[in-house]
PDB file of N, CA and C in Angstrom:
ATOM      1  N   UNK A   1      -4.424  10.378  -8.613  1.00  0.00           N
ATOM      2  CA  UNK A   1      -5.265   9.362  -7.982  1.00  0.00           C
ATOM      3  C   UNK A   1      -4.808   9.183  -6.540  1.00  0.00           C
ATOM      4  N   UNK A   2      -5.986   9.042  -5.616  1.00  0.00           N
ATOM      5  CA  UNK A   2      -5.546   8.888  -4.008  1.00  0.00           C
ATOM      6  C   UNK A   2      -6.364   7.535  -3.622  1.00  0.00           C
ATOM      7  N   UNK A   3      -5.252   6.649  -3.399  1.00  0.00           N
ATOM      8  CA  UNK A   3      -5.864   5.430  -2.532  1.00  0.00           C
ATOM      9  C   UNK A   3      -6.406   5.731  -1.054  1.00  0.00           C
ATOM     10  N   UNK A   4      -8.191   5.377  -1.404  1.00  0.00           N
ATOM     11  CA  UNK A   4      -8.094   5.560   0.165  1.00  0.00           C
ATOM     12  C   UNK A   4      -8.732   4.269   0.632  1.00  0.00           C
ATOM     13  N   UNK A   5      -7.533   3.721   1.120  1.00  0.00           N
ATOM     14  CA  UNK A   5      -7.817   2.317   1.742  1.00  0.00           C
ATOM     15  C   UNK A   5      -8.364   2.279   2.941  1.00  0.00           C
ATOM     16  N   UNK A   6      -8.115   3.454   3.519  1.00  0.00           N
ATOM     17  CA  UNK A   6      -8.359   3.601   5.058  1.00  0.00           C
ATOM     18  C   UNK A   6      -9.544   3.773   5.049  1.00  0.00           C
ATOM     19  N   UNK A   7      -9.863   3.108   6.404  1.00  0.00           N
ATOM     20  CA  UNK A   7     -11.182   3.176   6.562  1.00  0.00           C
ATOM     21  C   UNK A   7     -11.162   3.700   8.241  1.00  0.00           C
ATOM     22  N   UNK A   8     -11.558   5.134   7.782  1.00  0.00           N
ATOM     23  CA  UNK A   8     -11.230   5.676   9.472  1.00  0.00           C
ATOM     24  C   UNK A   8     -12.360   5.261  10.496  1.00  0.00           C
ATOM     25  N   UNK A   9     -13.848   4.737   9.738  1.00  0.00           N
ATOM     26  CA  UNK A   9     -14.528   4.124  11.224  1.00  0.00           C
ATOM     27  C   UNK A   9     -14.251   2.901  11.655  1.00  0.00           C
ATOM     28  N   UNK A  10     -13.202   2.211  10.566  1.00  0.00           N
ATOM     29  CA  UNK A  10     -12.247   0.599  11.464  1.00  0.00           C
ATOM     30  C   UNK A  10     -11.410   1.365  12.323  1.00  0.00           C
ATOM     31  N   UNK A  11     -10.782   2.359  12.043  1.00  0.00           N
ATOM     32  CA  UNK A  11      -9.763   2.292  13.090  1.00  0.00           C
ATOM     33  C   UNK A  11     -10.422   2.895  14.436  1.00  0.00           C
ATOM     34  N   UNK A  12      -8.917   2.470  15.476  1.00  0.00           N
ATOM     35  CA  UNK A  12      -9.205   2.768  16.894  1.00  0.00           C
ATOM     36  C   UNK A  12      -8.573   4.266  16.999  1.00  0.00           C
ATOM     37  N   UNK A  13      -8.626   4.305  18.540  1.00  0.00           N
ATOM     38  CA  UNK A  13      -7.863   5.587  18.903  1.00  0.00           C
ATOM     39  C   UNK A  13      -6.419   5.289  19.163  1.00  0.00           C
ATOM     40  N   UNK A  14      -6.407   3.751  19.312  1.00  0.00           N
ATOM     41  CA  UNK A  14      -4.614   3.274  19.675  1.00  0.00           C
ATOM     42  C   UNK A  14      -4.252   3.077  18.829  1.00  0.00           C
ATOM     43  N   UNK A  15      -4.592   3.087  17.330  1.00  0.00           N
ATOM     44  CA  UNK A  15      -3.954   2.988  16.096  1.00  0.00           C
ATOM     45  C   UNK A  15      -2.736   4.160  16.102  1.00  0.00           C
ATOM     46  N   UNK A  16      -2.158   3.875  15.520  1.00  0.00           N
ATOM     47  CA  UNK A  16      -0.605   4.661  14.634  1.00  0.00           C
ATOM     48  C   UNK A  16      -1.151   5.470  13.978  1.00  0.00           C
ATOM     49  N   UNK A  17      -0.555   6.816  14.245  1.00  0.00           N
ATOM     50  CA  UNK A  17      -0.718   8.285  13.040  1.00  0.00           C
ATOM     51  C   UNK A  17      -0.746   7.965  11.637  1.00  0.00           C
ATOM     52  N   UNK A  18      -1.741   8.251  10.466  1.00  0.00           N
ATOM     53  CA  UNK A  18      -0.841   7.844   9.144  1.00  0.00           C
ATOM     54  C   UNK A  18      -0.603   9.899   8.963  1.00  0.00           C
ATOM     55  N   UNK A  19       0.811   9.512   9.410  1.00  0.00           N
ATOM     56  CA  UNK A  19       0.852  11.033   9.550  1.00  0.00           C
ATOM     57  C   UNK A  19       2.439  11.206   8.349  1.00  0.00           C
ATOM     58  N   UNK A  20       2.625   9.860   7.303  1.00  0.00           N
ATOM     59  CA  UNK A  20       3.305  10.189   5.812  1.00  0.00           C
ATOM     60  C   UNK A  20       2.558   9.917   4.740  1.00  0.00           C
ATOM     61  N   UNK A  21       2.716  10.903   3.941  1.00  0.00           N
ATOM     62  CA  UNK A  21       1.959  10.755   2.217  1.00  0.00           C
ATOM     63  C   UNK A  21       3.297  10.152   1.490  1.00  0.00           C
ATOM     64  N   UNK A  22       2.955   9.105   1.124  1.00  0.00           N
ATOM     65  CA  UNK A  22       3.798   8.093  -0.289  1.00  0.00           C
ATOM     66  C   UNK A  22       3.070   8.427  -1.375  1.00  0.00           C
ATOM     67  N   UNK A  23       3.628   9.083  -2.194  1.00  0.00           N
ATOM     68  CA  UNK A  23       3.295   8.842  -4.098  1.00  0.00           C
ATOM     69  C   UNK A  23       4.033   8.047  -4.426  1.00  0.00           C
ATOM     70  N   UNK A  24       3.422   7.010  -5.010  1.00  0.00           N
ATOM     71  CA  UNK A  24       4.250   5.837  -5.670  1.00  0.00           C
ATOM     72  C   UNK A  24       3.912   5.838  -7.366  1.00  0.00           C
ATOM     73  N   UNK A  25       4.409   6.090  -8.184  1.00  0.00           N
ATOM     74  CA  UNK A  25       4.235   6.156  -9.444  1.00  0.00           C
ATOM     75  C   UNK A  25       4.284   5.025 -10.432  1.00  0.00           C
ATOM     76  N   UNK A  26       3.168   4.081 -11.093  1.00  0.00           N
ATOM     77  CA  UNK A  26       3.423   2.672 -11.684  1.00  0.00           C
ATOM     78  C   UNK A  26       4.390   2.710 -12.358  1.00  0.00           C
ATOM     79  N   UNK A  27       5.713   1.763 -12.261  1.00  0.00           N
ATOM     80  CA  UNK A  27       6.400   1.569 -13.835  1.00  0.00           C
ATOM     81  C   UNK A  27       6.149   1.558 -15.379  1.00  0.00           C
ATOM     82  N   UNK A  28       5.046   0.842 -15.033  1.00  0.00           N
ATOM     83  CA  UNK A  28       4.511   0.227 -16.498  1.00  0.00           C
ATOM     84  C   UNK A  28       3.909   1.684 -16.966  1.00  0.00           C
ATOM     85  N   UNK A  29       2.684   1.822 -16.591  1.00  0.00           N
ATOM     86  CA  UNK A  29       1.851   3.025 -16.809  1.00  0.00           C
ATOM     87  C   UNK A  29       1.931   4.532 -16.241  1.00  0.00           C
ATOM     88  N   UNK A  30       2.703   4.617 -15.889  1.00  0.00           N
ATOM     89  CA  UNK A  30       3.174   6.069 -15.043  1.00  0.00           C
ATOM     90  C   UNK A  30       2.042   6.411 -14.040  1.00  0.00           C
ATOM     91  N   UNK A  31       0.603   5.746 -13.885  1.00  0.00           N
ATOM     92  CA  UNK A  31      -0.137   6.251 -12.947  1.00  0.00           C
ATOM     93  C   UNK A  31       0.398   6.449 -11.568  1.00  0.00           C
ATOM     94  N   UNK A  32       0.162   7.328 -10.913  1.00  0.00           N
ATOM     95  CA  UNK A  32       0.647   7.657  -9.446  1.00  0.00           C
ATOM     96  C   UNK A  32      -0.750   7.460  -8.455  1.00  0.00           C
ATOM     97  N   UNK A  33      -0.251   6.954  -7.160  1.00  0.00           N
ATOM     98  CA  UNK A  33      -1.085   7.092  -5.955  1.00  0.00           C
ATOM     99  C   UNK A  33      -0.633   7.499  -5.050  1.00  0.00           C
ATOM    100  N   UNK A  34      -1.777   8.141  -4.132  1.00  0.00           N
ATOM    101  CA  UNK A  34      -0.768   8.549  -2.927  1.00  0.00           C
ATOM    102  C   UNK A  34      -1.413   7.647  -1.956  1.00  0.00           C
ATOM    103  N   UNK A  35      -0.456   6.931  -0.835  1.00  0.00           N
ATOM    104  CA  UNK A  35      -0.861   6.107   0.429  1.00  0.00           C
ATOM    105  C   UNK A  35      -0.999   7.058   1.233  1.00  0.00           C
ATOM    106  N   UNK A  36      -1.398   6.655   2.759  1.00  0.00           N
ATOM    107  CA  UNK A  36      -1.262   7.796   3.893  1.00  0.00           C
ATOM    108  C   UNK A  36      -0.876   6.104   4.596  1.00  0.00           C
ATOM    109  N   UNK A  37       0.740   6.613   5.558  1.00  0.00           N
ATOM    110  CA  UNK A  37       1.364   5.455   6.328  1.00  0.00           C
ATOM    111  C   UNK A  37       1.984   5.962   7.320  1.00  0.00           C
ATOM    112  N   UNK A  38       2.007   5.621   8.461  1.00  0.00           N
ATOM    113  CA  UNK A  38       3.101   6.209   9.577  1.00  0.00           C
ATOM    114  C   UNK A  38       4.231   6.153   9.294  1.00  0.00           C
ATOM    115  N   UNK A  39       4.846   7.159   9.388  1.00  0.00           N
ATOM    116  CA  UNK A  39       6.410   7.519   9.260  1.00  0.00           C
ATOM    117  C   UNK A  39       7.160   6.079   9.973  1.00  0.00           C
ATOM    118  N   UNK A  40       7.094   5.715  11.388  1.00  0.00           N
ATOM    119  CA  UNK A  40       7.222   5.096  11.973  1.00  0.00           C
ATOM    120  C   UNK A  40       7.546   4.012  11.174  1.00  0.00           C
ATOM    121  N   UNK A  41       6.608   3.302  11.331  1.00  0.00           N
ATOM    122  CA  UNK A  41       6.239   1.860  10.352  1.00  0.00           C
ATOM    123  C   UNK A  41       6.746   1.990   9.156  1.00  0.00           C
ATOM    124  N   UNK A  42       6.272   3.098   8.425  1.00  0.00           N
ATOM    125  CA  UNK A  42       7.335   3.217   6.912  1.00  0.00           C
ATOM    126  C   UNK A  42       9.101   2.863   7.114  1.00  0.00           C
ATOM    127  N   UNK A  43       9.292   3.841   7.830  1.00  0.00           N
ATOM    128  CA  UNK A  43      11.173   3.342   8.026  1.00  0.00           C
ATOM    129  C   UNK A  43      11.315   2.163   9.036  1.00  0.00           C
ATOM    130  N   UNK A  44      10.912   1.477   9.377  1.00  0.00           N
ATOM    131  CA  UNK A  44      10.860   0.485   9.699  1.00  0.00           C
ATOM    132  C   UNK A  44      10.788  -0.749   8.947  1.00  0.00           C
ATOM    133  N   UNK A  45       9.879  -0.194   7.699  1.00  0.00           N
ATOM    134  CA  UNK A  45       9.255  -1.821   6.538  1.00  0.00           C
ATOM    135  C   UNK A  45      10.609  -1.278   5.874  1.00  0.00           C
ATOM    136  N   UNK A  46      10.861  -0.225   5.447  1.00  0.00           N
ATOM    137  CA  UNK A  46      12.509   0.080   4.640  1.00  0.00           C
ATOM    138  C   UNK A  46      13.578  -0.375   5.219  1.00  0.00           C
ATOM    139  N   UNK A  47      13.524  -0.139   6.381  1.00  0.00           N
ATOM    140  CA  UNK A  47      14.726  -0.515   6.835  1.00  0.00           C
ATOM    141  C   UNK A  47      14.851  -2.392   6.681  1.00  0.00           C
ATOM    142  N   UNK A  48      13.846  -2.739   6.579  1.00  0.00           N
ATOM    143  CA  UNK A  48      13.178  -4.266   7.487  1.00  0.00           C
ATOM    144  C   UNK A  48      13.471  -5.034   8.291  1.00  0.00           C
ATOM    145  N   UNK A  49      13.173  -4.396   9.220  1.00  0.00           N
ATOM    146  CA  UNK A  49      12.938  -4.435  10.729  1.00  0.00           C
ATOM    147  C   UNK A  49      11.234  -4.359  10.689  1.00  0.00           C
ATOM    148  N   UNK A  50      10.436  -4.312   9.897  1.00  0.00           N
ATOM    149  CA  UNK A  50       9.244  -5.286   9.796  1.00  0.00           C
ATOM    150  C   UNK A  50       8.369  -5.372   8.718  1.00  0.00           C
ATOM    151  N   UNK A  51       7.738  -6.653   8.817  1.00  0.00           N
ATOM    152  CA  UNK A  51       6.828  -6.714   7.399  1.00  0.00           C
ATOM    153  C   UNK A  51       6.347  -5.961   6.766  1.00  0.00           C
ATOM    154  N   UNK A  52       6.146  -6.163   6.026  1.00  0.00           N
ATOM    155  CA  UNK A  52       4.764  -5.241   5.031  1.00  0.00           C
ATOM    156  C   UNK A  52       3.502  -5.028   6.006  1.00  0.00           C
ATOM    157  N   UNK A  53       3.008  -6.508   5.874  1.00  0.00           N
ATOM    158  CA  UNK A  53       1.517  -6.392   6.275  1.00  0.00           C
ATOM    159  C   UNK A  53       1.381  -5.934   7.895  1.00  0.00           C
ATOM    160  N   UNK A  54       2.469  -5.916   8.402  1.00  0.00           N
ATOM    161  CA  UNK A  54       2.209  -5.667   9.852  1.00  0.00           C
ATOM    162  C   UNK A  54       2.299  -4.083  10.092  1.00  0.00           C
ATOM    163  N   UNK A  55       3.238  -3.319   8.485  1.00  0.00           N
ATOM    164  CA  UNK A  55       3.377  -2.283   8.938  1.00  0.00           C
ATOM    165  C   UNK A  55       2.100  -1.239   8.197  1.00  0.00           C
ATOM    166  N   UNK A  56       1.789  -2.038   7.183  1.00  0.00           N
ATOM    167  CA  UNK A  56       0.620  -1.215   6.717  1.00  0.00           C
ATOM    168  C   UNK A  56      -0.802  -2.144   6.667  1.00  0.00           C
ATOM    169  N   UNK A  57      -1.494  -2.504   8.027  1.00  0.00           N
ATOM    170  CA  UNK A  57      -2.516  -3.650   7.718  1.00  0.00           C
ATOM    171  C   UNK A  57      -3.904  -2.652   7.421  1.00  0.00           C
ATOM    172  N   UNK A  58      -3.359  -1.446   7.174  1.00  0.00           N
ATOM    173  CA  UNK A  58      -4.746  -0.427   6.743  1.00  0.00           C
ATOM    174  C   UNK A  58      -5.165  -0.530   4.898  1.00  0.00           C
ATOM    175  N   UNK A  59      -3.879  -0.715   4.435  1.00  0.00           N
ATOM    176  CA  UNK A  59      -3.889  -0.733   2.992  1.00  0.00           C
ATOM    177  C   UNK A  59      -4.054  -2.806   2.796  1.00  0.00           C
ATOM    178  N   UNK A  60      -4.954  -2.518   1.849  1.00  0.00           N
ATOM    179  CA  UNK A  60      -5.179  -3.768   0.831  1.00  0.00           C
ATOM    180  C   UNK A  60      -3.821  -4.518   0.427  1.00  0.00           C
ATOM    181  N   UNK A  61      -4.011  -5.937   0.290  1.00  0.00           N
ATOM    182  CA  UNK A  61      -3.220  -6.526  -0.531  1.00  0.00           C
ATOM    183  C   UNK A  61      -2.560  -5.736  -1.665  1.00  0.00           C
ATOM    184  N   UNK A  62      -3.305  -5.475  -2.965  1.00  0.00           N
ATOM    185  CA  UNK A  62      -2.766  -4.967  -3.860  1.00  0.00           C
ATOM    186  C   UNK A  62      -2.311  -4.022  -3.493  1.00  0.00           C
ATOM    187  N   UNK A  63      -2.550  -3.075  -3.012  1.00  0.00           N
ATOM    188  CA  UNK A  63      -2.227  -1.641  -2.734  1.00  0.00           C
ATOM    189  C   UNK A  63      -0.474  -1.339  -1.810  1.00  0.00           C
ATOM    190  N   UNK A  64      -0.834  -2.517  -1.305  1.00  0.00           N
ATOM    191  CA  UNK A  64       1.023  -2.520  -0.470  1.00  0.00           C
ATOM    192  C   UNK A  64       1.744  -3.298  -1.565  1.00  0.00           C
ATOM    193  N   UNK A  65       1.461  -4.388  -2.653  1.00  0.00           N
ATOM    194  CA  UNK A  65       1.950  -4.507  -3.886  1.00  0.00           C
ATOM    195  C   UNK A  65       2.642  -3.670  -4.623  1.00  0.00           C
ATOM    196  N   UNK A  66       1.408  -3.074  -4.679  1.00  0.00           N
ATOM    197  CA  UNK A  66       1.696  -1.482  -5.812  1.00  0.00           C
ATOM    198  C   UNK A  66       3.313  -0.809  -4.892  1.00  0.00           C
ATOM    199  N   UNK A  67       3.180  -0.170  -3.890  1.00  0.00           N
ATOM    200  CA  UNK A  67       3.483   0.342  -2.666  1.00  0.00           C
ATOM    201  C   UNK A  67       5.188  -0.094  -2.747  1.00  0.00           C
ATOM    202  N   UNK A  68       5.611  -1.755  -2.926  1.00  0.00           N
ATOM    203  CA  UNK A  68       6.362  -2.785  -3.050  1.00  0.00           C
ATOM    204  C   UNK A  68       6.932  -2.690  -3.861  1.00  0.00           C
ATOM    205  N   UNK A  69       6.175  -2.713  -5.481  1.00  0.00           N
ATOM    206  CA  UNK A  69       7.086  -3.534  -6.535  1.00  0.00           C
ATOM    207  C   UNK A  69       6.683  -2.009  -7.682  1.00  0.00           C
ATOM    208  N   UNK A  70       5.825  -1.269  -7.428  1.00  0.00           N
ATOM    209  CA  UNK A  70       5.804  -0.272  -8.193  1.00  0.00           C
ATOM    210  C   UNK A  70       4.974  -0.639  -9.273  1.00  0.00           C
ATOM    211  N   UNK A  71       4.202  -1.545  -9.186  1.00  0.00           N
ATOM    212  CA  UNK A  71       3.415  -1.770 -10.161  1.00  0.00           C
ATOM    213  C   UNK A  71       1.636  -1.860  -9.985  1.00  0.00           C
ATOM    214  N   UNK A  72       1.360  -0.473 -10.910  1.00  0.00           N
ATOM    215  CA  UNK A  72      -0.161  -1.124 -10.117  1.00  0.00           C
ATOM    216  C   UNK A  72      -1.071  -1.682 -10.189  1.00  0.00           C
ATOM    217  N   UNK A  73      -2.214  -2.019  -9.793  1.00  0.00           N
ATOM    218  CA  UNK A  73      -3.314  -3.589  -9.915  1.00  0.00           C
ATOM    219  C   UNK A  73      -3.475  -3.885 -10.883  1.00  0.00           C
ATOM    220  N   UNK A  74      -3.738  -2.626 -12.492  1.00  0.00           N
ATOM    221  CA  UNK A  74      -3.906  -2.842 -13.165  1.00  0.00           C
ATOM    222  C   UNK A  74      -3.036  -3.637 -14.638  1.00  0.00           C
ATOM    223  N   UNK A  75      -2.198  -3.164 -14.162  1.00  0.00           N
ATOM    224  CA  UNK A  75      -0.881  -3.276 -15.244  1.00  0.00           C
ATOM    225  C   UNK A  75      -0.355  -5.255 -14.315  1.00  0.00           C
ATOM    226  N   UNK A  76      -0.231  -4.892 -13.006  1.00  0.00           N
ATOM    227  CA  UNK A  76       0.274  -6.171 -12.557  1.00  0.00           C
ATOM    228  C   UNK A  76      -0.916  -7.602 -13.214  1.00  0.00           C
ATOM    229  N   UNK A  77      -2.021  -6.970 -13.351  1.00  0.00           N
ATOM    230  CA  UNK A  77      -3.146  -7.833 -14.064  1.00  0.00           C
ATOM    231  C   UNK A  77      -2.677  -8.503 -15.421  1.00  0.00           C
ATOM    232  N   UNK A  78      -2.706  -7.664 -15.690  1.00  0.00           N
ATOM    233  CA  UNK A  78      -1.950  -7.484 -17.694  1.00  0.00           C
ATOM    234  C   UNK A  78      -1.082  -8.084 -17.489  1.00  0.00           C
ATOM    235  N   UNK A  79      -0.238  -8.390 -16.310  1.00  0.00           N
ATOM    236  CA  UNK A  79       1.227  -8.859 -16.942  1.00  0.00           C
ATOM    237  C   UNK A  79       1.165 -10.563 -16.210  1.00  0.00           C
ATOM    238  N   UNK A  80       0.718 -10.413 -15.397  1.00  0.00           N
ATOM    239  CA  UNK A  80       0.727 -12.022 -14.553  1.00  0.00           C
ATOM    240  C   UNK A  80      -0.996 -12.464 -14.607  1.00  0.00           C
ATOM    241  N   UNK A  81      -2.067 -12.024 -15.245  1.00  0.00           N
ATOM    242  CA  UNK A  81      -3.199 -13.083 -15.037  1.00  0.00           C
ATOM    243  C   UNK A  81      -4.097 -12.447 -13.563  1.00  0.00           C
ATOM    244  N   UNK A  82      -5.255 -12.563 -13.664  1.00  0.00           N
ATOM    245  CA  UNK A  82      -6.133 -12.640 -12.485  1.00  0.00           C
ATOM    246  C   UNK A  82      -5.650 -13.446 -11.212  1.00  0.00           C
ATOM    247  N   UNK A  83      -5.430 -13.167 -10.260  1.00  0.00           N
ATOM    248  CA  UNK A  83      -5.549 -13.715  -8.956  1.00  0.00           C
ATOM    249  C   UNK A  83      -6.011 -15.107  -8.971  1.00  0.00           C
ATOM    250  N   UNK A  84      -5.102 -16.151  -8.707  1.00  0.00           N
ATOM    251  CA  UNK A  84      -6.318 -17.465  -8.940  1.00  0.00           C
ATOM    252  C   UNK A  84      -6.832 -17.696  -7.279  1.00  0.00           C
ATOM    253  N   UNK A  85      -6.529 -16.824  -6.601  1.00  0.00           N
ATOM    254  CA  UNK A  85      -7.009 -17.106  -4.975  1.00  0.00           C
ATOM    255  C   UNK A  85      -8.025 -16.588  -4.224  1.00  0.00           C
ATOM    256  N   UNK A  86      -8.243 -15.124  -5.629  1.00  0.00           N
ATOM    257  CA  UNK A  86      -9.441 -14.097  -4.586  1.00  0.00           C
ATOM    258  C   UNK A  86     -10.439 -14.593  -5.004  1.00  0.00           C
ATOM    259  N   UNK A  87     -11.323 -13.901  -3.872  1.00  0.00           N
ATOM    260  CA  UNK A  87     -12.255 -14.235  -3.414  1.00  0.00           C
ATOM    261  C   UNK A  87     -13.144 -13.702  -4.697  1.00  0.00           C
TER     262      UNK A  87
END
């Protein structure tokens, strides 16, 4: 499975390369995704020296979740309840 969060006619031309592939594989369910993230910004949110959302504001909420805690939308559903905030 490939998340494609990106939406290449939002982005600009001054946007950041997503020039790294992340497979992140769920705990719960073994499903895997792959992100596309700048190298840059990736060792940067690892290192943390910066946020999440600032370093990946191309990927969704859930999807930098997944990305985070290794768990993905679906299984994190199952285990904590629907979102009581979305929209």
């Amino acid at each position: 499975m490939t998340a494609n969060t990106t939406d290449d006619a939002n982005r600009s031309d001054t946007d950041t390369p997503l020039d790294l592939s992340i497979e992140v594989t769920c705990d719960a369910c073994r499903k895997t995704a792959t992100f596309q993230v700048n190298h840059d910004r990736y060792t940067a949110w690892r290192e943390r020296r910066m946020l999440m959302q600032d370093a990946f504001p191309h990927l969704s909420a859930p999807d930098r979740e997944y990305l985070k805690s290794r768990v993905c939308r679906d299984c994190w559903t199952a285990m904590f309840g629907p979102n009581p905030f979305a929209d």
